[in-house]
C-alpha atoms as a PDB file:
ATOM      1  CA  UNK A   1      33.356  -0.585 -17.426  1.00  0.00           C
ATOM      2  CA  UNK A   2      33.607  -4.558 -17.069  1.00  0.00           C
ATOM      3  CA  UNK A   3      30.873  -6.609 -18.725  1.00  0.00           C
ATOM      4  CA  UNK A   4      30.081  -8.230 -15.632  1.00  0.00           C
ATOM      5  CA  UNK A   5      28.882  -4.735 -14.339  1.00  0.00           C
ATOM      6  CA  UNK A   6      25.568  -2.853 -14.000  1.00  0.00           C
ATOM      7  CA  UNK A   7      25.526   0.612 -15.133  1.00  0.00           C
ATOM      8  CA  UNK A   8      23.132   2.550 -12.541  1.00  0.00           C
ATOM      9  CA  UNK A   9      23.456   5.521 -14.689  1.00  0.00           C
ATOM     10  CA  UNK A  10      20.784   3.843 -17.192  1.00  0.00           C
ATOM     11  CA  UNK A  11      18.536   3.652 -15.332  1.00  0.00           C
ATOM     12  CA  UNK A  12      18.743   7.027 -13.342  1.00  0.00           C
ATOM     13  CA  UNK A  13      17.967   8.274 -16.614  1.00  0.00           C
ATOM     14  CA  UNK A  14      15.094   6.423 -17.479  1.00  0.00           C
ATOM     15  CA  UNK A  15      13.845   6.898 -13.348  1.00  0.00           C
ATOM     16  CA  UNK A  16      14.082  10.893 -14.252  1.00  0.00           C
ATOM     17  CA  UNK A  17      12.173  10.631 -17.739  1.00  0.00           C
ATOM     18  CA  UNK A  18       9.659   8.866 -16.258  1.00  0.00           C
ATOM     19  CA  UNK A  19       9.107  10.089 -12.761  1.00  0.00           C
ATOM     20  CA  UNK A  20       5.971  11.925 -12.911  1.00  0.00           C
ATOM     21  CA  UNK A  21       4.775   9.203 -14.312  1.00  0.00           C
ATOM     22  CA  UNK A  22       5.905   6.589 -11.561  1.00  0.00           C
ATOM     23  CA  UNK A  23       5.031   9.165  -8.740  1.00  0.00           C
ATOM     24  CA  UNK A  24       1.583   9.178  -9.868  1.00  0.00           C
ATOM     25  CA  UNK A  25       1.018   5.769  -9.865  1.00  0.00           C
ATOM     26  CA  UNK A  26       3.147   5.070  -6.437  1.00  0.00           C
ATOM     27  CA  UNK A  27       0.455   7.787  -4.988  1.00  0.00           C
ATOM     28  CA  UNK A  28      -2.374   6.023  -6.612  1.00  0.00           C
ATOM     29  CA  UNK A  29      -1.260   2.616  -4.845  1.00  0.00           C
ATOM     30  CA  UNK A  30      -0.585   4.746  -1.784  1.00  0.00           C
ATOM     31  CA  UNK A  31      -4.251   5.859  -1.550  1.00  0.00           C
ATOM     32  CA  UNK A  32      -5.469   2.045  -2.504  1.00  0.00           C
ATOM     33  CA  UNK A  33      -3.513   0.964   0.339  1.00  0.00           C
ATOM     34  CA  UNK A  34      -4.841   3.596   2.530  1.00  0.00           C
ATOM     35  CA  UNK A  35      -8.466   2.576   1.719  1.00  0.00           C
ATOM     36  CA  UNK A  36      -7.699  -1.226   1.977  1.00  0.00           C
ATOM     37  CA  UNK A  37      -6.460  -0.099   5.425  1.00  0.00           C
ATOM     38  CA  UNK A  38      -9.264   1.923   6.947  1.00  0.00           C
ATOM     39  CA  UNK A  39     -12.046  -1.056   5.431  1.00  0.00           C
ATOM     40  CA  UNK A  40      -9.988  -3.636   7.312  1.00  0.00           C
ATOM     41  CA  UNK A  41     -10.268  -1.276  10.485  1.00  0.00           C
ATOM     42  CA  UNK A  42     -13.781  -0.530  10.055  1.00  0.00           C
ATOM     43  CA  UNK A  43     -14.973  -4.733   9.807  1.00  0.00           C
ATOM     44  CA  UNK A  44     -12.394  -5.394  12.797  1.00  0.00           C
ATOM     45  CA  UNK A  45     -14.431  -2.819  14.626  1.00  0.00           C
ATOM     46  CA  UNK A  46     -17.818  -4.439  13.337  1.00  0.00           C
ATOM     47  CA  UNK A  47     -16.352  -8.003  14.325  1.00  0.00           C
ATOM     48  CA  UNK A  48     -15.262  -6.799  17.690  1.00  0.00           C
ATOM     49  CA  UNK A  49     -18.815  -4.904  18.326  1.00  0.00           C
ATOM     50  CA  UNK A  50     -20.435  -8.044  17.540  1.00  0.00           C
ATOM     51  CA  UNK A  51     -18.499 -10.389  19.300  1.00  0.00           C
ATOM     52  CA  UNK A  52     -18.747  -7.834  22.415  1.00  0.00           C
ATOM     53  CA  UNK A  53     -22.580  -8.313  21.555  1.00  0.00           C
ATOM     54  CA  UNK A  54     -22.341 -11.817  21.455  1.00  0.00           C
ATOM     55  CA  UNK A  55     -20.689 -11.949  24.977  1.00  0.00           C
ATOM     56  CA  UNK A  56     -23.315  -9.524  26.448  1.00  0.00           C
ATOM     57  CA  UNK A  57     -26.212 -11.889  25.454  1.00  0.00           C
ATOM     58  CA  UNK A  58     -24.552 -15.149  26.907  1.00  0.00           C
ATOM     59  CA  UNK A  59     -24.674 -12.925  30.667  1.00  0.00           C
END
């Protein structure tokens, strides 16, 4: 192997010691992205049910 090189190898190894570990806290960001998601849908709902409120009360 040349200096200049990366050996992948090392860190397959450390990926596979580890990978309960990182699957756990990929899932756990997962589910924090999931939430972030459905609050974001939930307000843009709220903002669009008010501004549709909004519109009704200039008519």
């Amino acid at each position: 192997m040349i200096d200049d090189e990366f050996d992948i190898s090392i860190l397959k190894q450390l990926g596979n010691n580890h990978q309960d570990e990182l699957l756990s806290k990929l899932r756990k960001k997962k589910l924090e992205l999931d939430n972030a998601h459905e609050m974001a849908q939930i307000e843009s709902q709220h903002g669009l049910e008010y501004l549709f409120d909004e519109i009704d009360n200039l008519e």
